[in-house]
C-alpha atoms as a PDB file:
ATOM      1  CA  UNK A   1     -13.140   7.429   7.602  1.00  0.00           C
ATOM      2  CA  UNK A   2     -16.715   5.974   7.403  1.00  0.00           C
ATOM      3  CA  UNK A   3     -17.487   2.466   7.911  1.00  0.00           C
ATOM      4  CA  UNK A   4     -17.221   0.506   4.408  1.00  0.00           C
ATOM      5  CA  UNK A   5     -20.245  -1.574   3.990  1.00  0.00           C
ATOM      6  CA  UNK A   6     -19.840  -5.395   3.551  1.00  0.00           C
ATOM      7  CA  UNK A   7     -17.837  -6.681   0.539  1.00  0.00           C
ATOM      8  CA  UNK A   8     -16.153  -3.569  -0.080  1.00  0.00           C
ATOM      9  CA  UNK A   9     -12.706  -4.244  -1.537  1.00  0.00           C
ATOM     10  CA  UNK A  10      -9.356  -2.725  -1.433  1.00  0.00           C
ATOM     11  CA  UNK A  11      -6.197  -3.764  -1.440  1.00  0.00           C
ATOM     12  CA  UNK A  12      -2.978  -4.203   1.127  1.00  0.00           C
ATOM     13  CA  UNK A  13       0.537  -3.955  -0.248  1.00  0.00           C
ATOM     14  CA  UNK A  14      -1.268  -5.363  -3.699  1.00  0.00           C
ATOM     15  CA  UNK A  15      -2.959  -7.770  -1.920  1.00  0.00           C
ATOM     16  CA  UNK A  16      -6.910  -7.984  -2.279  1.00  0.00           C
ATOM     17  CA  UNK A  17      -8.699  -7.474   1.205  1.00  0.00           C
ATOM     18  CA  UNK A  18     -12.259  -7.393   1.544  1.00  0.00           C
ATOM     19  CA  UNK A  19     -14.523  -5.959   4.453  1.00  0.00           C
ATOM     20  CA  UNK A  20     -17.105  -8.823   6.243  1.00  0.00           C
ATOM     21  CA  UNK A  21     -18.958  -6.206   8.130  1.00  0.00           C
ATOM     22  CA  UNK A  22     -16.826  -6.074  11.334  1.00  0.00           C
ATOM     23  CA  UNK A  23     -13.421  -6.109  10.025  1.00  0.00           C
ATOM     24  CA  UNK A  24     -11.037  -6.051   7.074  1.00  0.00           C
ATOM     25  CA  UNK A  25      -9.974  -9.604   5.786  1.00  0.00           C
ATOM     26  CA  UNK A  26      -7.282 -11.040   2.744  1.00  0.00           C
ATOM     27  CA  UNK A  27      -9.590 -12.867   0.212  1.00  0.00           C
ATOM     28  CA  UNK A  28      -7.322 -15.160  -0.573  1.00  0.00           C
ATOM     29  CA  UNK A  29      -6.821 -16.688   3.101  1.00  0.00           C
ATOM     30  CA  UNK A  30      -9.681 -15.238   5.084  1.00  0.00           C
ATOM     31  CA  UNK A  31      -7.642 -14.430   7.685  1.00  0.00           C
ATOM     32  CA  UNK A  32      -8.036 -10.572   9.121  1.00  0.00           C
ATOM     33  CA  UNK A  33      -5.456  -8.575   7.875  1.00  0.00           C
ATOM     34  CA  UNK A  34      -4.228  -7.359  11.760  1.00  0.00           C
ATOM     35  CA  UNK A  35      -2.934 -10.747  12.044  1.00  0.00           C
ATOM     36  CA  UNK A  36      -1.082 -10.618   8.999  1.00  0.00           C
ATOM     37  CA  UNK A  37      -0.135  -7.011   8.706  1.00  0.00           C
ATOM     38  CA  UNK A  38       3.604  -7.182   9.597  1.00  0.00           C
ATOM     39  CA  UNK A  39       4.206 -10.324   7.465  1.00  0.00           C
ATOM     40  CA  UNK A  40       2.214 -10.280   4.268  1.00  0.00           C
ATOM     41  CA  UNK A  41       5.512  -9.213   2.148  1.00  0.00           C
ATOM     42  CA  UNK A  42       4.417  -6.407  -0.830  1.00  0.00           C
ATOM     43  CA  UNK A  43       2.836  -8.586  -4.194  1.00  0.00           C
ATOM     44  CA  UNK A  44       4.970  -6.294  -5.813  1.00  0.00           C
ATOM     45  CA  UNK A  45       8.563  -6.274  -5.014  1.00  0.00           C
ATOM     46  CA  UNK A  46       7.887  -9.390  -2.486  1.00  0.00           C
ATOM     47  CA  UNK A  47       9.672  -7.267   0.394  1.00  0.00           C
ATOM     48  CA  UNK A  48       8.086  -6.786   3.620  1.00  0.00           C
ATOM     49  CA  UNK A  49       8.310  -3.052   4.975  1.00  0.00           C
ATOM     50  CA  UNK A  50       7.586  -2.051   8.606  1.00  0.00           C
ATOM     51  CA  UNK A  51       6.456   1.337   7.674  1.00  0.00           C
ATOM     52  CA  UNK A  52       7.675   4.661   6.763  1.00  0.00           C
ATOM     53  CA  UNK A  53       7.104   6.220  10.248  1.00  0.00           C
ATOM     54  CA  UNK A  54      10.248   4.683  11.271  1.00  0.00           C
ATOM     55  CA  UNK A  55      12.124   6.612   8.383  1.00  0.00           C
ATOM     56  CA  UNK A  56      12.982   3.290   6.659  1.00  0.00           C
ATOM     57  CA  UNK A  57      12.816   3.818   2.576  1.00  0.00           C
ATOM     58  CA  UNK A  58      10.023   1.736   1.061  1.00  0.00           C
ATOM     59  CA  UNK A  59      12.350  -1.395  -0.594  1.00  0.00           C
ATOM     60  CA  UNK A  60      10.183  -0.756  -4.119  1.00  0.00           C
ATOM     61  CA  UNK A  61      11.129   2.854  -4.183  1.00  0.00           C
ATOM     62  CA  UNK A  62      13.950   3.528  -2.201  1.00  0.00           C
ATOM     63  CA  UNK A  63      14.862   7.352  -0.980  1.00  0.00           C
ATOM     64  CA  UNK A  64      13.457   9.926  -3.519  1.00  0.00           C
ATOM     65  CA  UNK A  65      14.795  13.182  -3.097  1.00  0.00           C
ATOM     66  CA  UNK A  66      12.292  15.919  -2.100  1.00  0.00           C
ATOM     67  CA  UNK A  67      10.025  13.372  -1.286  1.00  0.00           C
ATOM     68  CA  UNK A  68       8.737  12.907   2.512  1.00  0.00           C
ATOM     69  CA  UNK A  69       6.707  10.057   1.857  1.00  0.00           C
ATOM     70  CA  UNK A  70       5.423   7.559  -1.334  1.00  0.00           C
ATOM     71  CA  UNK A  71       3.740   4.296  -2.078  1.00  0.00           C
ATOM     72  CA  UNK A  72       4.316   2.504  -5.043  1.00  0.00           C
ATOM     73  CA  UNK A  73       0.502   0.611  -4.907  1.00  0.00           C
ATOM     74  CA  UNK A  74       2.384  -2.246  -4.803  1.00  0.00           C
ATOM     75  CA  UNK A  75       0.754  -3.563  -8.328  1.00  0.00           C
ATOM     76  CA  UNK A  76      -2.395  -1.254  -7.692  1.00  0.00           C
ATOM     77  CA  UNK A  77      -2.122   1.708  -9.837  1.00  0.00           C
ATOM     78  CA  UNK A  78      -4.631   3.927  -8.190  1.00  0.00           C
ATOM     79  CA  UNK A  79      -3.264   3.303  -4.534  1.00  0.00           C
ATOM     80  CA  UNK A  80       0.172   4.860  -5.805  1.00  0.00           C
ATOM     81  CA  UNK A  81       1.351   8.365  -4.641  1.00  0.00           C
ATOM     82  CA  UNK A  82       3.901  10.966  -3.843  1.00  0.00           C
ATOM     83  CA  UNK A  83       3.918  13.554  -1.374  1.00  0.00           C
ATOM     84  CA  UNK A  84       6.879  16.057  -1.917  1.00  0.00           C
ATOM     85  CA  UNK A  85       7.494  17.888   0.872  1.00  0.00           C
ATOM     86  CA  UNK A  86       5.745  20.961  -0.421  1.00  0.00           C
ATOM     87  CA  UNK A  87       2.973  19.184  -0.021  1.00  0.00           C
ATOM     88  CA  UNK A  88       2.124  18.140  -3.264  1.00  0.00           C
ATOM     89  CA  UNK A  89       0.698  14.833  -3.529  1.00  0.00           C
ATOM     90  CA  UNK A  90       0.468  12.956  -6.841  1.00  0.00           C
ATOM     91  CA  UNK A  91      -1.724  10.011  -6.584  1.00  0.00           C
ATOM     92  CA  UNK A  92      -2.789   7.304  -9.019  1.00  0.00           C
ATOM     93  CA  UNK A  93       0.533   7.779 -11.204  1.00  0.00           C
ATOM     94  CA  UNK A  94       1.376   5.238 -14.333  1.00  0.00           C
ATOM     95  CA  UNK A  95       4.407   2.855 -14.246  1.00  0.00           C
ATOM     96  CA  UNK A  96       7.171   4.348 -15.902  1.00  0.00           C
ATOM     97  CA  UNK A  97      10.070   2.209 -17.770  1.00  0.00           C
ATOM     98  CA  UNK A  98      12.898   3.256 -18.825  1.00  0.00           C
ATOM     99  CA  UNK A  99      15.337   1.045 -20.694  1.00  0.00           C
END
């Protein structure tokens, strides 16, 4: 991945992070988001998730059949995906309700 150049923003389980030319940092506390990774809970669904490499389900979406890995964007539409495991990925997908 290259280096982003200062200011660049993006965003960490829905919250905004910005880049200050040495490392990634939430706007809305400054702090750097390695010190926060493991306790900034998702915007979204206000859970925090240790990560899928531990098999855990991600608490906004929960086990999806055929699925081997997904991320809801956590309020960010175009950070969402699906990978099936055929290796499909479907990235930037609209919220769906049902009633």
């Amino acid at each position: 991945m290259d280096t982003p150049t200062r200011g660049a923003r993006r965003h960490w389980r829905g919250h905004p992070i910005t880049w200050d030319g040495e490392e990634w940092r939430f706007v809305d506390t400054g702090k750097p988001t390695v010190e926060g990774y493991g306790t900034r809970p998702c915007i979204k669904c206000g859970e925090i998730f240790h990560g899928s490499n531990h098999g855990d389900a991600d608490p906004c979406l929960g086990n999806l059949p055929g699925v081997d890995n997904a991320c809801c964007g956590h309020g960010v539409q175009r950070e969402s995906y699906v990978r099936f495991t055929n290796g499909v990925v479907l990235e930037g997908f609209k919220v769906v309700k049902s009633k």
